[in-house]
Protein backbone atom coordinates (compact mmCIF):
# COMPACT_ATOMS: atom_id res chain seq x y z
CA UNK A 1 172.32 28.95 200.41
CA UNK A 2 173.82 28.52 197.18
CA UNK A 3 176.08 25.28 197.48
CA UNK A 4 179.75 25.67 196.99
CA UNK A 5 180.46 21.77 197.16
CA UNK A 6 178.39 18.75 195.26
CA UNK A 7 179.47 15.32 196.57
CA UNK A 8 179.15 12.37 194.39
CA UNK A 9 176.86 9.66 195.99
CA UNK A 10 176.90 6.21 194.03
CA UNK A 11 173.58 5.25 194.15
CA UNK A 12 173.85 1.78 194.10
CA UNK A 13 175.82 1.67 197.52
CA UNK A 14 173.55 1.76 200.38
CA UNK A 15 175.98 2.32 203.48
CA UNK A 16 177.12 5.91 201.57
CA UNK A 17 174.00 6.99 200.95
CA UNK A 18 173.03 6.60 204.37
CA UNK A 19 175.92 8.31 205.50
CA UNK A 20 175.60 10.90 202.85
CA UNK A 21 173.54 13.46 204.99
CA UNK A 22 175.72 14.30 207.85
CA UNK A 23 179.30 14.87 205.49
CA UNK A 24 179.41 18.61 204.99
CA UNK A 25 178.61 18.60 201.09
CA UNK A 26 176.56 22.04 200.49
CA UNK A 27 174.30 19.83 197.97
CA UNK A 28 174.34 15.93 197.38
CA UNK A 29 174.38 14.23 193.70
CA UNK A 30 173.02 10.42 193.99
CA UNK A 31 175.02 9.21 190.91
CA UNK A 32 173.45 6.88 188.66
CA UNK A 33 176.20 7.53 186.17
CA UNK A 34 179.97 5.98 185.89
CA UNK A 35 179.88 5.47 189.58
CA UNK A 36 177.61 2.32 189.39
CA UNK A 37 178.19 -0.59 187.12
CA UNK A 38 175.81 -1.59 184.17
CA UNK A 39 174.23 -4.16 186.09
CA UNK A 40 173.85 -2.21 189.10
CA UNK A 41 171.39 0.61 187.28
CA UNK A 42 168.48 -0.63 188.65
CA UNK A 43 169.02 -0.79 192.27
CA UNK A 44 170.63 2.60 191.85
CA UNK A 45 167.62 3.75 190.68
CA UNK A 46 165.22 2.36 193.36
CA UNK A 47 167.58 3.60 196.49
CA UNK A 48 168.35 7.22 194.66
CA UNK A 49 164.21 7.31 195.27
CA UNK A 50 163.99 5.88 198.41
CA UNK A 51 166.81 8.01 200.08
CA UNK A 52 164.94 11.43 198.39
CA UNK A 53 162.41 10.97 200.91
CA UNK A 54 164.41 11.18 203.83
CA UNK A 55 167.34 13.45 203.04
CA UNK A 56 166.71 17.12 203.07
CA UNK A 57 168.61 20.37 201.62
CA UNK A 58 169.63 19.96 197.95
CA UNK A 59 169.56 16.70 196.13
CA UNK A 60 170.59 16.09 193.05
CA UNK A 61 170.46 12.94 190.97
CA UNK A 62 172.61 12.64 188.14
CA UNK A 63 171.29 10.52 185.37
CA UNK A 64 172.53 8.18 182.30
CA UNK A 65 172.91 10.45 179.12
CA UNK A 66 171.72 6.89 177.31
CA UNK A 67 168.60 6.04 179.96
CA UNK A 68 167.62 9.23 180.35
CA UNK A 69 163.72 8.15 180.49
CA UNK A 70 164.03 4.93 182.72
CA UNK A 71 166.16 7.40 184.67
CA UNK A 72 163.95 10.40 185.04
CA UNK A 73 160.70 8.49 185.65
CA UNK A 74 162.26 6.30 188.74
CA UNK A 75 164.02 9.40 190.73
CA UNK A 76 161.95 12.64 190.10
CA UNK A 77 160.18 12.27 192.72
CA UNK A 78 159.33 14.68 195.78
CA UNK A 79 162.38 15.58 197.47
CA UNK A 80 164.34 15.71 194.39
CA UNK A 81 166.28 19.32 193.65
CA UNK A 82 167.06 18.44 190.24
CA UNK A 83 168.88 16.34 187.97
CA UNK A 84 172.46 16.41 187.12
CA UNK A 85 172.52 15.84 182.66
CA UNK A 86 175.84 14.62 181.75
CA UNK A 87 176.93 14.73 177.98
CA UNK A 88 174.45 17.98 177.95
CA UNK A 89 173.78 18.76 174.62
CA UNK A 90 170.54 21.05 173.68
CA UNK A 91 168.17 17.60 172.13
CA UNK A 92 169.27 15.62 175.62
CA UNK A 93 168.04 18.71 177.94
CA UNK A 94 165.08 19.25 175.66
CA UNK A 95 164.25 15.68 176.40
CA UNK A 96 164.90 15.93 180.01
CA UNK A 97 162.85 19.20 180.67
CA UNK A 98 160.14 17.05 178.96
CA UNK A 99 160.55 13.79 181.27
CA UNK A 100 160.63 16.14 184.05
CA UNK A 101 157.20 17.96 183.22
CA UNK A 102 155.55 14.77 183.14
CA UNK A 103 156.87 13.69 186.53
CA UNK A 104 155.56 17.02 187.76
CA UNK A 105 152.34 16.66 186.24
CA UNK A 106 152.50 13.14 187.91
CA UNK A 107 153.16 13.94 191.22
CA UNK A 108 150.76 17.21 191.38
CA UNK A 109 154.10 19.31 191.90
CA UNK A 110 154.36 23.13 190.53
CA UNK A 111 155.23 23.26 187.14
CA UNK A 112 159.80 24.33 187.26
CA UNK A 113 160.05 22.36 190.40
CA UNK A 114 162.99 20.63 189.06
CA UNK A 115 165.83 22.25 187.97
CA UNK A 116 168.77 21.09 185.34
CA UNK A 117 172.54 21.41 186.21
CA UNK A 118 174.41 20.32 182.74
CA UNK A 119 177.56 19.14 182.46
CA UNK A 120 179.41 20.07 179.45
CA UNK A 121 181.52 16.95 178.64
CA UNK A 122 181.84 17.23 175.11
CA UNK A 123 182.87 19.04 172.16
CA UNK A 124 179.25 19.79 170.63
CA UNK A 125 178.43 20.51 174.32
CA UNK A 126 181.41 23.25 174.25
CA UNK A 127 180.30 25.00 171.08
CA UNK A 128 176.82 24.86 172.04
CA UNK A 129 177.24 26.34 175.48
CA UNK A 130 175.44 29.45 175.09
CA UNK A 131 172.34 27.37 173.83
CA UNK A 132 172.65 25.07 176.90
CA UNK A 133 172.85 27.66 179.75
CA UNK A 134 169.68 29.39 178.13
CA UNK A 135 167.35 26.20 178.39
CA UNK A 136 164.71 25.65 180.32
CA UNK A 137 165.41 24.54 183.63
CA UNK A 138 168.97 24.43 183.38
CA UNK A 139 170.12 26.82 186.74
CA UNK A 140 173.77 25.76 186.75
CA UNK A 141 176.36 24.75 184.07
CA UNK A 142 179.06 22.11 184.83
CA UNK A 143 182.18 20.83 183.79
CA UNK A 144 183.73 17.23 182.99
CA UNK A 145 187.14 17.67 182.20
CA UNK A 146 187.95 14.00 181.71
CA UNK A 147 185.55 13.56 178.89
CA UNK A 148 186.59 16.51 177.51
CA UNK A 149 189.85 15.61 177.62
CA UNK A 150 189.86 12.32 176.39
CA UNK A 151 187.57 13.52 173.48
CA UNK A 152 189.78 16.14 172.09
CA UNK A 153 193.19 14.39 172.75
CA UNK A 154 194.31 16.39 175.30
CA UNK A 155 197.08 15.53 178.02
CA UNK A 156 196.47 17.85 180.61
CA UNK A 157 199.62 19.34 183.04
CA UNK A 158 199.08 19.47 186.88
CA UNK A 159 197.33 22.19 186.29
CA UNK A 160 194.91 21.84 183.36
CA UNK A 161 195.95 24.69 181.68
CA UNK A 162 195.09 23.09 178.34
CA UNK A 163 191.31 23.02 179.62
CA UNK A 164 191.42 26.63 180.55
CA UNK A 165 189.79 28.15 177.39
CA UNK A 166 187.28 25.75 177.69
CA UNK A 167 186.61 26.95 181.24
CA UNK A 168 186.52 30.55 180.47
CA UNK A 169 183.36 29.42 177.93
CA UNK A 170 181.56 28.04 180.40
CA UNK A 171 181.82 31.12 182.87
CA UNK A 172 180.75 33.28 179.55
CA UNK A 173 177.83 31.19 178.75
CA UNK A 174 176.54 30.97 182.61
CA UNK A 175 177.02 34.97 182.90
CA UNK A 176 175.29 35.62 179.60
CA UNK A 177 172.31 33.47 180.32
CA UNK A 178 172.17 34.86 183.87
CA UNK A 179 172.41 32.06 186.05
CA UNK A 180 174.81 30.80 188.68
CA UNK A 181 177.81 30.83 188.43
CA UNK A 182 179.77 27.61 187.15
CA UNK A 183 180.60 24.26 188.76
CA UNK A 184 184.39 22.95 188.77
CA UNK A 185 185.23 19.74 188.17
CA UNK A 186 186.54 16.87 189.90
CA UNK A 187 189.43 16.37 191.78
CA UNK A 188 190.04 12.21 191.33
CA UNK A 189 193.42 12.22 193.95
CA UNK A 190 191.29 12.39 196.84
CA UNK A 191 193.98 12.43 199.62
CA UNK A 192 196.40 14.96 197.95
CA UNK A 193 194.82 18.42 199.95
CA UNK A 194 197.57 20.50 198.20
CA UNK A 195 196.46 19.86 194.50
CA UNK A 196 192.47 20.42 195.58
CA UNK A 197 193.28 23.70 197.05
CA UNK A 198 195.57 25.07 194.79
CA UNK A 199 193.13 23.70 191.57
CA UNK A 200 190.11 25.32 193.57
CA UNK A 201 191.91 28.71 194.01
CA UNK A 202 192.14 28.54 190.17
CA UNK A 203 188.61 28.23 189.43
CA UNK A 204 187.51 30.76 191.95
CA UNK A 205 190.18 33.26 190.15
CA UNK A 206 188.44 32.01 186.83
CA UNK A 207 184.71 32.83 187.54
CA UNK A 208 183.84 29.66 189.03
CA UNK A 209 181.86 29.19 192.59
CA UNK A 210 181.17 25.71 193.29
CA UNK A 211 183.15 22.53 192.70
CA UNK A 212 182.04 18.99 192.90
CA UNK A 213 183.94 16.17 195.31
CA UNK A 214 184.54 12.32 195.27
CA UNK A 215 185.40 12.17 198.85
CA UNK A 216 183.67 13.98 202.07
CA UNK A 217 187.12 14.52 203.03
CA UNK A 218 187.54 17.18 200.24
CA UNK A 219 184.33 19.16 201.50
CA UNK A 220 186.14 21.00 203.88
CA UNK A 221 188.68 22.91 201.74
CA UNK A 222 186.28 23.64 198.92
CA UNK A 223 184.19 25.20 200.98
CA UNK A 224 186.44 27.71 202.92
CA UNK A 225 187.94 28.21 199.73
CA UNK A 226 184.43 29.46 198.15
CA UNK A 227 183.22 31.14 201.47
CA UNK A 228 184.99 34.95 201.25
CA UNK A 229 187.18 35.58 204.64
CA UNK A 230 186.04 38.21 207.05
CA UNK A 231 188.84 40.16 205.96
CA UNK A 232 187.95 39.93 202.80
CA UNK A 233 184.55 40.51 203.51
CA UNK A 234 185.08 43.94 205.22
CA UNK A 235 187.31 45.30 202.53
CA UNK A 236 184.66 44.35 200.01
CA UNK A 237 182.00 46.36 202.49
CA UNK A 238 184.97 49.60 202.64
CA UNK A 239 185.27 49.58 198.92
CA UNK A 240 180.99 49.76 198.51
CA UNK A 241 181.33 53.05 201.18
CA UNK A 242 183.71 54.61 199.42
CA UNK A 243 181.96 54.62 196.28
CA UNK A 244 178.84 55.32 197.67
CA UNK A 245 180.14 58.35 199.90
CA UNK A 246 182.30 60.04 196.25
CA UNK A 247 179.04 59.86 194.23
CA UNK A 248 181.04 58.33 191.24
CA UNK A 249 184.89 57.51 191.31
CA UNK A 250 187.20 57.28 194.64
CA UNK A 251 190.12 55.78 196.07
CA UNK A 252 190.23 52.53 198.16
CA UNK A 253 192.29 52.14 201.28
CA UNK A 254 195.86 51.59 199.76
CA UNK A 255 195.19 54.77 196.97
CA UNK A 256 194.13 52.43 193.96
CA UNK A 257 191.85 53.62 191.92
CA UNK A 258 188.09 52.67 192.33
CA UNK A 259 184.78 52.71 190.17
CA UNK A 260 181.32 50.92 189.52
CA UNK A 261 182.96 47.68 187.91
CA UNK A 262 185.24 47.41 190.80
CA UNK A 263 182.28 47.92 193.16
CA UNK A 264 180.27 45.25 191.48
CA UNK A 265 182.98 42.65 192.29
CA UNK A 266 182.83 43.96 195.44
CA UNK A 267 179.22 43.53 195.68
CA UNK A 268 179.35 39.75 194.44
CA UNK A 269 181.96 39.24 197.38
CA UNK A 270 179.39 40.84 199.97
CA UNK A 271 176.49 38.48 198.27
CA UNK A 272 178.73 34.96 198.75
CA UNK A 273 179.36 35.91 202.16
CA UNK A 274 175.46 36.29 203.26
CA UNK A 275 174.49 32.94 201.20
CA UNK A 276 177.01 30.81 203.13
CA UNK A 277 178.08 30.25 206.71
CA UNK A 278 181.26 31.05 207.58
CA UNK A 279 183.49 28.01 208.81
C-alpha cells in the first residue's frame, strides 16, 4: 500500500510510541527532530530502535539535519523503512545514503533496503529539487512549509497560497524523477477538521497524495480524502472503456470530450484505489 498519511511520533515519549501502532496512520515517522528537546536526543534515539523491532508496516525515522551520523547509526536498524532527511539538500542526502550503506553492510541487509523521503525546507532545497528527487534512495519528496516560510519572509493566508509555487516544484521534481508522488505538509491546528480537509483537498487538486499528521485524530480525514470514492472509482473504470472500445478519441458519459491524457488520469485514479482500502 502506498501510505496516504505519516504520523509524527516523538521519539523520546514512550507512552505514544507504544500507542503508535494501533492509530490508523498508513506509515509511522519516530521523530527525532523538533519534536524532542536537545537534551532528550539520546533517549529518542535508543526507543526509535527499540520500538523498530516490534512495530510492523512502514516506519520511518526522521533524523537531525545537524546529527545526521549519531542519528543514522543508532536507528537503521532492521525494521526500519527509511529515514525521513529534513533540511534535504543534495551534500546532506549524499551523506545519508552513505551512513545508510554502512548500516546495511552492518547488519547483513540487501544493499537499497532503506529508502530516503526528503523534506524540502529550504530555499537551496527548493532550487535544487530536481537534484534531490533524483538521488539515491530518495522514493518520496516532502514539504515543510514552516521553514520555508519563515526563511523567505513569507506570511502565509488560511490557505497558503503564497507557498503554492513552491508546491507545484515539488510535484514537478517528484514526476520528473519518477517517483511517488509528493507529501503535504502539516496541519499544526489539530482539532480544527474543516481547515485539514479543505487544505488536503488542495494538495490532492495540486498533484499531491500523501500528507503527514500531528494528531491520530487527523488520520481519518486524510485518508478518505486520498482514497478515490467508488463513484469516482467507476467513472474512472467507464472513461478507460470508452477509450479502449473507440480505438483513439471518444466521448465520456456527459458528451465531454475524451483522449489518452484524460485516460491516464483516469488510470492513476484506478491505481490509488487498488493500493488502498477503502474506508
Amino acid at each position: 500500500m502506498t501510505p496516504r498519511s505519516y504520523l509524527y511520533v516523538p521519539a523520546d515519549q514512550q507512552d505514544k510510541l507504544a500507542k503508535a501502532a494501533g492509530c490508523g496512520a498508513d506509515a509511522l515517522i519516530l521523530d527525532l527532530e523538533d519534536a524532542v528537546a536537545p537534551g532528550a536526543k539520546a533517549a529518542a534515539r535508543a526507543n526509535a530502535a527499540a520500538a523498530l523491532s516490534a512495530l510492523t508496516g512502514e516506519v520511518w525515522v526522521r533524523v537531525n539535519a545537524g546529527t545526521p551520523e549519531a542519528d543514522v547509526t543508532a536507528v537503521a536498524v532492521p525494521g526500519l523503512t527509511g529515514i525521513v532527511v529534513p533540511k534535504a539538500e543534495p551534500a546532506l542526502l549524499e551523506i545519508a545514503d552513505a551512513l545508510l550503506t554502512g548500516a546495511e553492510a552492518a547488519h547483513g541487509l540487501a544493499p537499497g533496503t532503506f529508502a530516503l523521503l526528503a523534506l524540502i525546507e529550504s530555499a537551496a532545497g527548493v532550487v535544487q529539487a530536481e537534484r534531490i528527487a533524483a538521488s539515491p534512495r530518495v522514493i518520496r519528496l516532502g514539504v515543510g512549509e514552516a521553514d520555508l516560510a519563515g526563511e523567505l519572509g513569507l506570511r502565509p493566508g488560511p490557505g497558503r497560497e503564497e507557498l503554492w509555487p513552491i508546491r507545484s516544484r515539488i510535484v514537478v521534481a517528484s514526476a520528473a524523477a519518477a517517483i511517488l508522488p509528493p507529501v503535504g505538509p502539516v496541519e499544526t491546528a489539530v482539532r480544527d477538521t474543516e481547515t485539514l480537509a479543505a487544505g488536503t483537498r488542495v494538495l490532492l487538486r495540486q498533484g499531491f497524495r500523501a500528507r503527514t499528521a500531528l494528531s491520530p485524530r487527523q488520520l481519518p480525514l486524510i485518508n478518505e480524502v486520498f482514497t478515490p470514492s467508488p463513484g469516482e472509482v467507476e467513472e474512472a473504470r467507464d472513461l478507460v472503456r470508452r477509450l479502449a472500445g473507440a480505438g483513439g478519441v471518444a466521448l465520456d458519459a456527459r458528451g465531454r470530450f475524451i483522449d489518452a491524457a484524460v485516460a491516464r488520469s483516469a488510470h492513476e485514479v484506478i491505481g490509488r484505489a487498488g493500493r488502498v482500502a477503502h474506508p
